[in-house]
C-alpha atoms as a PDB file:
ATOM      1  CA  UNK A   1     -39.402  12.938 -46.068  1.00  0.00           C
ATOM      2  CA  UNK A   2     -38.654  16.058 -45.070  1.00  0.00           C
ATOM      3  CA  UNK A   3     -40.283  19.720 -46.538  1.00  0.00           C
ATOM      4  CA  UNK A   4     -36.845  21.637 -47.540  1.00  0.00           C
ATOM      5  CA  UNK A   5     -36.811  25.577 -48.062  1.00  0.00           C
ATOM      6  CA  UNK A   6     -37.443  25.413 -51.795  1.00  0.00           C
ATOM      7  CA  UNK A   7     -40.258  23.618 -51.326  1.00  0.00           C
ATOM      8  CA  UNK A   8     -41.731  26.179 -48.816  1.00  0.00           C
ATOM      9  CA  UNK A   9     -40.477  28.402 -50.717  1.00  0.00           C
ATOM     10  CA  UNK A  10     -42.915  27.811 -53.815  1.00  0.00           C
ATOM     11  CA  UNK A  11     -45.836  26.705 -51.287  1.00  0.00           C
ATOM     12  CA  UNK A  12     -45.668  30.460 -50.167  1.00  0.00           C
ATOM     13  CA  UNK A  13     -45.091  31.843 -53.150  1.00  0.00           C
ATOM     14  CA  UNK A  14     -48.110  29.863 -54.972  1.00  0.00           C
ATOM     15  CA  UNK A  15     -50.458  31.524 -51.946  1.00  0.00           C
ATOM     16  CA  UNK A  16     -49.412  34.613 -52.561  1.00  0.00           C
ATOM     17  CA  UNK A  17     -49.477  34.091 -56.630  1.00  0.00           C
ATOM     18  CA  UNK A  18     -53.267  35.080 -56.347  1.00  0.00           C
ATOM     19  CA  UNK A  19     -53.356  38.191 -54.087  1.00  0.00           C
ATOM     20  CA  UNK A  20     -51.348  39.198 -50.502  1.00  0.00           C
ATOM     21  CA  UNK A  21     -52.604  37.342 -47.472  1.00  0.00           C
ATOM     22  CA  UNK A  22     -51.553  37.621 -44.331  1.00  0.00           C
ATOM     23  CA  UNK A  23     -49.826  34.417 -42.337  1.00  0.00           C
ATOM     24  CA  UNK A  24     -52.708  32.032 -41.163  1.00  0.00           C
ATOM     25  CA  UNK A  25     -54.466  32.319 -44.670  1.00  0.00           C
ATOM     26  CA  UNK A  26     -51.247  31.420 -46.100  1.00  0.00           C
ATOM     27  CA  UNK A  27     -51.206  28.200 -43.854  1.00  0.00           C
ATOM     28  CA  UNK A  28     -54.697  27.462 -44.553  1.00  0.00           C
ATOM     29  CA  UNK A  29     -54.487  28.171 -48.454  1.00  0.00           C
ATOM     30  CA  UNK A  30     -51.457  25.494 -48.348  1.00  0.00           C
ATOM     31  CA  UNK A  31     -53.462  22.923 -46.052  1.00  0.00           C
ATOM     32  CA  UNK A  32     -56.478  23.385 -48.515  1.00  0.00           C
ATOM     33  CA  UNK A  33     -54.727  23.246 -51.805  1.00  0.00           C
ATOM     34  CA  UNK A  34     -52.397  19.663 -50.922  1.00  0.00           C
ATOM     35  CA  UNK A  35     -55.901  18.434 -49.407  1.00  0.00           C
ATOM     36  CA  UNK A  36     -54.677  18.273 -45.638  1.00  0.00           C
ATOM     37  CA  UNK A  37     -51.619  16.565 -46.571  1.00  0.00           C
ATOM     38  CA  UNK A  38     -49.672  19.283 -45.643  1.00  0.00           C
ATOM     39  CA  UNK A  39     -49.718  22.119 -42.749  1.00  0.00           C
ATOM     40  CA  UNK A  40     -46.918  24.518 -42.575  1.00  0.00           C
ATOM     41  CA  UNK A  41     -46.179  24.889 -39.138  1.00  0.00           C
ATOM     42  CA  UNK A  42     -45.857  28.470 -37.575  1.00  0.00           C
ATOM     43  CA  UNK A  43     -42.179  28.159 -36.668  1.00  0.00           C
ATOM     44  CA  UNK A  44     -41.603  27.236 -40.555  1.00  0.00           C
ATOM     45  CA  UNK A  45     -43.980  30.177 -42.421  1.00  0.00           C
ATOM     46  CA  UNK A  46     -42.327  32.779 -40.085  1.00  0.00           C
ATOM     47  CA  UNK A  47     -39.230  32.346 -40.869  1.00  0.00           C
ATOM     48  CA  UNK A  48     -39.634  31.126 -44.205  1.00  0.00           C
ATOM     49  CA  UNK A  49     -41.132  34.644 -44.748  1.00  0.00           C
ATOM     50  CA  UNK A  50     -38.390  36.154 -43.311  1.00  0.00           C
ATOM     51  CA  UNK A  51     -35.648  34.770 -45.317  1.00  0.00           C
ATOM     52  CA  UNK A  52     -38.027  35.558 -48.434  1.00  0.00           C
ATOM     53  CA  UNK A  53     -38.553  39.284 -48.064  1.00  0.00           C
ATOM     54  CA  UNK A  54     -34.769  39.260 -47.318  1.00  0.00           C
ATOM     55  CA  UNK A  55     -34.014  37.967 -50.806  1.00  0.00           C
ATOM     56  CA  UNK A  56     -36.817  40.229 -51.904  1.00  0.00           C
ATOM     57  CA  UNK A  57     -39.135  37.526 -53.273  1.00  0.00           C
ATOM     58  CA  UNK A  58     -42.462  39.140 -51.314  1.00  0.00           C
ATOM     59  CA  UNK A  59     -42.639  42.138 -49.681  1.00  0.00           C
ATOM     60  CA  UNK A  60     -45.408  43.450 -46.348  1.00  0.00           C
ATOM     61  CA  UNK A  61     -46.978  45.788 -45.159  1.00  0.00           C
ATOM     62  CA  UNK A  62     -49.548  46.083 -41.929  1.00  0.00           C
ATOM     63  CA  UNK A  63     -53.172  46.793 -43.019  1.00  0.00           C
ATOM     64  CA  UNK A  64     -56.520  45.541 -42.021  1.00  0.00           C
ATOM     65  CA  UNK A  65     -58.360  44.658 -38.497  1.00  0.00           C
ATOM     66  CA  UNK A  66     -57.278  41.710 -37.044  1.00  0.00           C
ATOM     67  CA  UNK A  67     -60.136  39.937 -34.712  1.00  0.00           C
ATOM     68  CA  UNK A  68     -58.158  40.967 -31.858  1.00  0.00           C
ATOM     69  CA  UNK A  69     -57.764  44.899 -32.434  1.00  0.00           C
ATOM     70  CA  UNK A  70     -54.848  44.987 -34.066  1.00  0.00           C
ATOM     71  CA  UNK A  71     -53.496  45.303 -38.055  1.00  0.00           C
ATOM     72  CA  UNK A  72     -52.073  42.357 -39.918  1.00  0.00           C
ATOM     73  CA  UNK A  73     -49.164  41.624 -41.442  1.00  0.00           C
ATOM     74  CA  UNK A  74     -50.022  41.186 -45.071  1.00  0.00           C
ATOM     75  CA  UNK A  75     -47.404  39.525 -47.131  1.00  0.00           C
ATOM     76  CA  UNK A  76     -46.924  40.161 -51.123  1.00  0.00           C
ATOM     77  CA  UNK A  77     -45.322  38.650 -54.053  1.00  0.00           C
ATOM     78  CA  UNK A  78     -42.459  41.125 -55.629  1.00  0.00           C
ATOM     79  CA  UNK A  79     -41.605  40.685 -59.553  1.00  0.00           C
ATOM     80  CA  UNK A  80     -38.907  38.784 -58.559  1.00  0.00           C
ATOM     81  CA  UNK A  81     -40.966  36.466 -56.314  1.00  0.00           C
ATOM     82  CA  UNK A  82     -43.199  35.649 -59.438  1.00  0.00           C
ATOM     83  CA  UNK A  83     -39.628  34.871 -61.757  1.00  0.00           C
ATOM     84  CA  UNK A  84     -38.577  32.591 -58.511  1.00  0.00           C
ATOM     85  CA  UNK A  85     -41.896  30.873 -58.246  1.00  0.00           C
ATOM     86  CA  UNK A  86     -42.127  29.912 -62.347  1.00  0.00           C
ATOM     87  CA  UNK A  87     -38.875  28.808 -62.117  1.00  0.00           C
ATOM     88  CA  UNK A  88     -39.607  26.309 -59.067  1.00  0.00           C
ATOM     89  CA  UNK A  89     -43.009  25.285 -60.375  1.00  0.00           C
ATOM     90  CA  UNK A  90     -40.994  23.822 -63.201  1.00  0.00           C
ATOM     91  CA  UNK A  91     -38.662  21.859 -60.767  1.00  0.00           C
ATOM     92  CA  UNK A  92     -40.573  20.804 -57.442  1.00  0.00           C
ATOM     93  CA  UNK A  93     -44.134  18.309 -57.540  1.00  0.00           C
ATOM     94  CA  UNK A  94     -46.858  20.989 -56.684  1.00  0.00           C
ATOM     95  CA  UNK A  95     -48.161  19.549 -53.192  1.00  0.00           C
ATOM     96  CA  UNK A  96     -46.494  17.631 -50.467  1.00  0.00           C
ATOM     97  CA  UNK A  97     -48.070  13.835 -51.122  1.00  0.00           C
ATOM     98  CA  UNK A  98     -49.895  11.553 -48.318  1.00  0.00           C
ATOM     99  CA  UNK A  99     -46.668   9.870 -47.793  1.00  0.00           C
ATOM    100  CA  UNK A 100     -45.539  12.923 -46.601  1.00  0.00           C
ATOM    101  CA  UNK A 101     -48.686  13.618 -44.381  1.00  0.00           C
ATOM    102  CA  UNK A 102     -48.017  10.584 -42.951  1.00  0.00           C
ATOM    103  CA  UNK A 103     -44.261  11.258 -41.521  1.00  0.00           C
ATOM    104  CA  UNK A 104     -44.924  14.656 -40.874  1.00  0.00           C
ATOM    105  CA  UNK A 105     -48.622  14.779 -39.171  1.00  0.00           C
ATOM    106  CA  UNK A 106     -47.507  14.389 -35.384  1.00  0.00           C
ATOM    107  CA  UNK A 107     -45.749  17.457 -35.897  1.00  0.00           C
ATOM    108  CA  UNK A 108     -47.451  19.456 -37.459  1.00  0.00           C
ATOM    109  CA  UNK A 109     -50.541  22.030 -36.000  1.00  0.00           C
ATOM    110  CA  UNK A 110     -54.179  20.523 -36.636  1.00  0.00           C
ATOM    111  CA  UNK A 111     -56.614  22.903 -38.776  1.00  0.00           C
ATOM    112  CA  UNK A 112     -59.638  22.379 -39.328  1.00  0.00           C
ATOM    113  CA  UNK A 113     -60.126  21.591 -43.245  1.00  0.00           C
ATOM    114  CA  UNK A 114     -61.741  24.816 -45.269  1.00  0.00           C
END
């Protein structure tokens, strides 16, 4: 079972429902929230987020210290990001389940749990 765009669609969007984060935290908020079942790999986020600011769902900006020096890229939901993620809350389950853990775990990057 496969994770298609909708559904990482309203994974990021449900991160980003409570405040902007930049992209680990949105991993991690997604890894905490299905309980480990799921971890969005970079690859997937990056591009996700990419082809979501395009259709103007979130929007970023660079602010804040990074660890290493340098700002982050903080990512926020737009107006029309919030209409997007009610409407796919109705339609998609909320969390991937430990099915999906299980056929997707060898892929994906290890965190450690929050």
């Amino acid at each position: 079972m496969a994770i298609s765009s909708g559904q990482n669609t309203y994974l990021i969007l449900d991160s980003l429902n409570d405040g902007s984060k930049y992209g680990l935290e949105i991993i991690e908020y997604i890894s905490k929230k299905s309980g480990g079942n799921y971890i969005m790999k970079k690859p997937s986020l990056y591009s996700s987020l990419t082809r979501m600011e395009k259709k103007g769902l979130i929007s970023s900006s660079f602010w804040g210290e990074s660890e290493l020096g340098g700002k982050r890229h903080y990512y926020s939901i737009t107006s029309t990001g919030k209409k997007e993620y009610e409407s796919l809350k109705k339609n998609l389950r909320t969390y991937p389940s430990n099915q999906t853990k299980k056929k997707l775990n060898q892929s994906s990057i290890p965190l450690k749990k929050l």
